[in-house]
PDB file of N, CA and C in Angstrom:
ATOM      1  N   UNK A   1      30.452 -21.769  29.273  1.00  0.00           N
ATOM      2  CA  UNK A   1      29.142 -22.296  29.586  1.00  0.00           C
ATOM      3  C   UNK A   1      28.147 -21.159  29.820  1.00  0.00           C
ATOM      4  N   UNK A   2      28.491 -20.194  30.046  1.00  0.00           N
ATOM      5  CA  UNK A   2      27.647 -19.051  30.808  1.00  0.00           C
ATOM      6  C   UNK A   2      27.323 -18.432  29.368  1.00  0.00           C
ATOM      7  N   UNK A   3      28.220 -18.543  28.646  1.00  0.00           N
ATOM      8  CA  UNK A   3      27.528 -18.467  27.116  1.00  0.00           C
ATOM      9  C   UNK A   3      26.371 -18.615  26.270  1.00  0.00           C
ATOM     10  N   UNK A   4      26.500 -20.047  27.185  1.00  0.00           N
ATOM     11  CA  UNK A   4      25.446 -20.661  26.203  1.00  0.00           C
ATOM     12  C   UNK A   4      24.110 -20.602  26.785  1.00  0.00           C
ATOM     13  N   UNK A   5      24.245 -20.522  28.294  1.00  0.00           N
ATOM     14  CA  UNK A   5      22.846 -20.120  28.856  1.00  0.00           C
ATOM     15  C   UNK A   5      22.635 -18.643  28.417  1.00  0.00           C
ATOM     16  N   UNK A   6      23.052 -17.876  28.071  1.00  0.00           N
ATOM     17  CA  UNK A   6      22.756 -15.794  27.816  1.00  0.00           C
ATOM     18  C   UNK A   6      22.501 -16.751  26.157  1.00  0.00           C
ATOM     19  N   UNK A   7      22.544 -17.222  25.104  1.00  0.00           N
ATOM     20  CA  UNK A   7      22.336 -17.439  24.310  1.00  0.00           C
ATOM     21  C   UNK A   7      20.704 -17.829  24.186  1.00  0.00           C
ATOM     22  N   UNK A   8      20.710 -19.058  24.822  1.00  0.00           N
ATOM     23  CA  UNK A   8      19.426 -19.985  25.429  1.00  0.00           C
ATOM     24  C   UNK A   8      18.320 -18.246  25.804  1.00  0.00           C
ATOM     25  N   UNK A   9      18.816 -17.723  26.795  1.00  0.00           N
ATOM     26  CA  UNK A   9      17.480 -16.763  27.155  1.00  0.00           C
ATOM     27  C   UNK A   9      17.536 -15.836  26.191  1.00  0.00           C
ATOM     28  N   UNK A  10      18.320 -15.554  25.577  1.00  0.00           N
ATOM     29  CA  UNK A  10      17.984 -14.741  24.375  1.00  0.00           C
ATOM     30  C   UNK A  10      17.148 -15.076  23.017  1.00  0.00           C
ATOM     31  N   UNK A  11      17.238 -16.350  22.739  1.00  0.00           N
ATOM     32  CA  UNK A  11      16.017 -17.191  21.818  1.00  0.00           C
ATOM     33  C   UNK A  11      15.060 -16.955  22.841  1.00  0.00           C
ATOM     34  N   UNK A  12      15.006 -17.439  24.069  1.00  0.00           N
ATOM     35  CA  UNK A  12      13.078 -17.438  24.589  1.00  0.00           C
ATOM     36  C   UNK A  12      13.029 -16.283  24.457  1.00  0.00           C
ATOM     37  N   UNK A  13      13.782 -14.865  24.181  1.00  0.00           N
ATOM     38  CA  UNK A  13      13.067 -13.711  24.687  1.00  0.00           C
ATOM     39  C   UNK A  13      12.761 -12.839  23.634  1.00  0.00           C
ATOM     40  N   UNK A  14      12.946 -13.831  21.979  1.00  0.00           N
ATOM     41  CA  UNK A  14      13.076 -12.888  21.074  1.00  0.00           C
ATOM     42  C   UNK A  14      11.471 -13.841  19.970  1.00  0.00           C
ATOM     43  N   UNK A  15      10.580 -13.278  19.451  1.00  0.00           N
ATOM     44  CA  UNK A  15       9.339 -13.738  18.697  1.00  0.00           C
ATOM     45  C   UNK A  15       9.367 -15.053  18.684  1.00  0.00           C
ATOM     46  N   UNK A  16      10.397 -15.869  17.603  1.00  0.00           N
ATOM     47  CA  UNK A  16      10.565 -17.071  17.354  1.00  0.00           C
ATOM     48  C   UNK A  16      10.865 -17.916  18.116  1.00  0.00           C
ATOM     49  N   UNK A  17      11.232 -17.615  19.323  1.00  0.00           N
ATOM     50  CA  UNK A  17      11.452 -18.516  20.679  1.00  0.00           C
ATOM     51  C   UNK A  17      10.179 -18.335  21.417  1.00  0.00           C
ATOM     52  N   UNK A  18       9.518 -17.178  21.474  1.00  0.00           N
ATOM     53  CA  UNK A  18       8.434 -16.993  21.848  1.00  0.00           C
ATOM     54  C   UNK A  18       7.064 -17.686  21.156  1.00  0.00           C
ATOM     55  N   UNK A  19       6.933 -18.562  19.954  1.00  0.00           N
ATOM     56  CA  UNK A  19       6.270 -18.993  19.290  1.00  0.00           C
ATOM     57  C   UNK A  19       6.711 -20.306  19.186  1.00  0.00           C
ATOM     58  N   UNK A  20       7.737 -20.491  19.654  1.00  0.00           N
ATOM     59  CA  UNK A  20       8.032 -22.128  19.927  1.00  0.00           C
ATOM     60  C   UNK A  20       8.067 -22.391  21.056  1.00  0.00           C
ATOM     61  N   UNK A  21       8.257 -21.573  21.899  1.00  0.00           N
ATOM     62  CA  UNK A  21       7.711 -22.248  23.606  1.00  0.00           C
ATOM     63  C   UNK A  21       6.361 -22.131  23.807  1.00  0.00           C
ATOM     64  N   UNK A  22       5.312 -21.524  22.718  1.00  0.00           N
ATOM     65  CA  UNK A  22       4.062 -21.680  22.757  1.00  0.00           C
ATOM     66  C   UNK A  22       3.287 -22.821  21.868  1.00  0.00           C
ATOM     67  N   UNK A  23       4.119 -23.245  21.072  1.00  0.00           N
ATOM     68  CA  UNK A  23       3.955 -24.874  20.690  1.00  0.00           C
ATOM     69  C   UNK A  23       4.505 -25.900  21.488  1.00  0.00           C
ATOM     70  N   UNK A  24       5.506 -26.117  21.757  1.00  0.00           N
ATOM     71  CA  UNK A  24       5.851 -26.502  22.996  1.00  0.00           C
ATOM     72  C   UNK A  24       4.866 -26.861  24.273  1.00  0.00           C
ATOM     73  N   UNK A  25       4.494 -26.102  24.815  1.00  0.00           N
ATOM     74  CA  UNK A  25       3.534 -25.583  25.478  1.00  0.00           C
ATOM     75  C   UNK A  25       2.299 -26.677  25.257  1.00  0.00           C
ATOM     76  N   UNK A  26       1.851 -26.309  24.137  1.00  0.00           N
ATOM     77  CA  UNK A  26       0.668 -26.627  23.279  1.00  0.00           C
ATOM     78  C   UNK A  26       0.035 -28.161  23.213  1.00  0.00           C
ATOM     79  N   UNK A  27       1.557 -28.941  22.548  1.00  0.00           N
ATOM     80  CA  UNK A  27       2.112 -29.764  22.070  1.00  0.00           C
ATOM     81  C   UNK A  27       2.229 -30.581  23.638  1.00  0.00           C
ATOM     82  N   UNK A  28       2.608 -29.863  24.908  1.00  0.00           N
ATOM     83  CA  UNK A  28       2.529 -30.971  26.542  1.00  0.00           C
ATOM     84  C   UNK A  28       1.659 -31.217  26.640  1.00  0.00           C
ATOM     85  N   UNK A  29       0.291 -29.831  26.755  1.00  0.00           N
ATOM     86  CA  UNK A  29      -0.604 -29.832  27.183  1.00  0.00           C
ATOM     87  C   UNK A  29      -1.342 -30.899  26.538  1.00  0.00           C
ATOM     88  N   UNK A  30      -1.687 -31.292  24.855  1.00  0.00           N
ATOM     89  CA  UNK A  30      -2.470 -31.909  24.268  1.00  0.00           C
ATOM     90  C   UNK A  30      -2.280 -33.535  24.687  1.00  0.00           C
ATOM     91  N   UNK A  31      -0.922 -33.526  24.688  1.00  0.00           N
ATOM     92  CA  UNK A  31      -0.633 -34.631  25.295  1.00  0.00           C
ATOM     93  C   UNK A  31      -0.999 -35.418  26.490  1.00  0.00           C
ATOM     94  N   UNK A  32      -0.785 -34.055  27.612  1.00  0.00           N
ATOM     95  CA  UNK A  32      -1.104 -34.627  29.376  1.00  0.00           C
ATOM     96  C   UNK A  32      -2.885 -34.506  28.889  1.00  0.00           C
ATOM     97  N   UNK A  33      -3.719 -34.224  28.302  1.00  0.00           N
ATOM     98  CA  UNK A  33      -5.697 -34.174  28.032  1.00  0.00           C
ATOM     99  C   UNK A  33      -5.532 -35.578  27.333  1.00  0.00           C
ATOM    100  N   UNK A  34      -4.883 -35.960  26.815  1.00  0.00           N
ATOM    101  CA  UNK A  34      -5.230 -37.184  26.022  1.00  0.00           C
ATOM    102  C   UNK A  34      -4.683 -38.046  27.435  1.00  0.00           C
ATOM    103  N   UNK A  35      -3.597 -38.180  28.126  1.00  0.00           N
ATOM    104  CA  UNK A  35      -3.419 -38.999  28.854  1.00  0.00           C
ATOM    105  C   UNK A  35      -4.165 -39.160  29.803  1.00  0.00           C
ATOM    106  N   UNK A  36      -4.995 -38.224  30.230  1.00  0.00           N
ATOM    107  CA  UNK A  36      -5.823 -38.147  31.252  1.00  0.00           C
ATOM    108  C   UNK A  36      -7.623 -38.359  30.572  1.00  0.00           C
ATOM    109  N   UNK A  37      -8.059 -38.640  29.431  1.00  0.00           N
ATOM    110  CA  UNK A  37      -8.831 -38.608  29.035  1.00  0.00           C
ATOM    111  C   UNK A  37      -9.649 -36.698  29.135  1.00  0.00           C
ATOM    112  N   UNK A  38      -8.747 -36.121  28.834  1.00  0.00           N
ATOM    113  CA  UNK A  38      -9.575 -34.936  29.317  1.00  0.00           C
ATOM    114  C   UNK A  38     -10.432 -34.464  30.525  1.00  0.00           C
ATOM    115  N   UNK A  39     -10.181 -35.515  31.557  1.00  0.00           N
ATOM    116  CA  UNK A  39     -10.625 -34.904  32.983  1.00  0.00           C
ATOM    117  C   UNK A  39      -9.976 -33.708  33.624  1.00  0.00           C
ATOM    118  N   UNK A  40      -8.759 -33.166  33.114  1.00  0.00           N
ATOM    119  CA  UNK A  40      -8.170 -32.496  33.886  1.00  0.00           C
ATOM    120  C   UNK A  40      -7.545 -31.369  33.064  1.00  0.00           C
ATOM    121  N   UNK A  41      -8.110 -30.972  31.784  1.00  0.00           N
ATOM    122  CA  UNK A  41      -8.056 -29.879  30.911  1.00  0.00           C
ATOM    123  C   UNK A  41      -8.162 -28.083  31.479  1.00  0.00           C
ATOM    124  N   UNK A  42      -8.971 -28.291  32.632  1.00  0.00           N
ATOM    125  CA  UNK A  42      -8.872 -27.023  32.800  1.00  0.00           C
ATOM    126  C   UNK A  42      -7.776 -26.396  33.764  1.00  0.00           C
ATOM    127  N   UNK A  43      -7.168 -27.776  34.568  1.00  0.00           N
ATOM    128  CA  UNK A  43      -5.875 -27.846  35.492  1.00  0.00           C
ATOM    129  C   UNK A  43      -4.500 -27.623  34.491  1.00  0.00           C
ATOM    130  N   UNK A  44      -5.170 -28.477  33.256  1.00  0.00           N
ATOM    131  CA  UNK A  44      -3.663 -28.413  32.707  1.00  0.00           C
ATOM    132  C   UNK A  44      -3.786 -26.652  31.632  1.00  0.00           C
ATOM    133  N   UNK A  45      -4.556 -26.699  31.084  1.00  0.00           N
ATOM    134  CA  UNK A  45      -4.698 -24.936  30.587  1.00  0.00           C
ATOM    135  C   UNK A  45      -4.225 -24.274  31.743  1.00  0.00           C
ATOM    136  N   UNK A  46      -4.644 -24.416  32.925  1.00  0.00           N
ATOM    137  CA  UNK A  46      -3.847 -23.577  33.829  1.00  0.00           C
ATOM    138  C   UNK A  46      -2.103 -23.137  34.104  1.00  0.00           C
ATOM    139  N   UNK A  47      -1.686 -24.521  33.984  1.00  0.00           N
ATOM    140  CA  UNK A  47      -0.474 -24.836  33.980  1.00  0.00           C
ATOM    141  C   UNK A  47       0.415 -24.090  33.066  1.00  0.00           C
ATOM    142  N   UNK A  48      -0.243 -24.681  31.862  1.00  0.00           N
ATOM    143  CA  UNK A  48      -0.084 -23.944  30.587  1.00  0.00           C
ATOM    144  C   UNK A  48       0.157 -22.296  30.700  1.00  0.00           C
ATOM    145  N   UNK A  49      -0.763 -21.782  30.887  1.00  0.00           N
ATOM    146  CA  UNK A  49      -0.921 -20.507  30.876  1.00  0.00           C
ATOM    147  C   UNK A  49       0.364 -19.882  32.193  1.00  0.00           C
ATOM    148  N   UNK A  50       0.532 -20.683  33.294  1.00  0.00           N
ATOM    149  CA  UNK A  50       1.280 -20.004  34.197  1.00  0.00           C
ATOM    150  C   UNK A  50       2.896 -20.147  33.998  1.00  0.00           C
ATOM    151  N   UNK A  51       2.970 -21.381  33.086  1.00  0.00           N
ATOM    152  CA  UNK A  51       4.490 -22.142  32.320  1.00  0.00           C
ATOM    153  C   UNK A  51       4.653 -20.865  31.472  1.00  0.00           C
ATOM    154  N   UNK A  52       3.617 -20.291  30.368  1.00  0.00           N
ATOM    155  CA  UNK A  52       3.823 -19.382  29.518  1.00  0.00           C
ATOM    156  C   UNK A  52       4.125 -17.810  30.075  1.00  0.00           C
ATOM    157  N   UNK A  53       3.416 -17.605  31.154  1.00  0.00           N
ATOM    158  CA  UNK A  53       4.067 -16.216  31.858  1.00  0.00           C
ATOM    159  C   UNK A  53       5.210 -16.565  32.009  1.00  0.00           C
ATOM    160  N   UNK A  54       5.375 -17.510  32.740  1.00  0.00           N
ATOM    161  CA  UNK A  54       7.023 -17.181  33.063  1.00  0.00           C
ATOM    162  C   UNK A  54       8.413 -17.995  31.852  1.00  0.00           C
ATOM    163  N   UNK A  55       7.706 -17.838  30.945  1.00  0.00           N
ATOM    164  CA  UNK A  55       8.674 -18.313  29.731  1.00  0.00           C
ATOM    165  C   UNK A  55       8.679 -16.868  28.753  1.00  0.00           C
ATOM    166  N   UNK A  56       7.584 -16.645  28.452  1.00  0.00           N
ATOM    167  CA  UNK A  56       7.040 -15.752  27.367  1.00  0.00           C
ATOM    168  C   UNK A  56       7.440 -14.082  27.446  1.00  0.00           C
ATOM    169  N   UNK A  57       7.754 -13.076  27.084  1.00  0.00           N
ATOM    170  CA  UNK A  57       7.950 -11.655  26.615  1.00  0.00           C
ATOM    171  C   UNK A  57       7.676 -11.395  27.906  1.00  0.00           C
TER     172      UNK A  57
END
């Protein structure tokens, strides 16, 4: 099992994991602005952006 998690952080930590946790990302966010009618876009960019530090390179 401990395998497969050192596997798992090795995709987020290599470009192509890094470009899919930023669609990912992308892809929540657009989602939670539409659910909210866009009242809360600059809360959720926030989110976004602080989800992506601690995912990203």
């Amino acid at each position: 099992m401990a395998d497969f998690g050192d596997m798992a952080k090795n995709a987020l930590n290599s470009e192509q994991g890094e470009n899919m946790s930023d669609q990912a990302l992308d892809k929540a966010g657009d989602a939670a602005g539409d659910a909210t009618g866009g009242r809360f876009d600059e809360q959720i960019d926030k989110g976004k952006d602080a989800a992506d530090e601690r995912l990203g390179q």
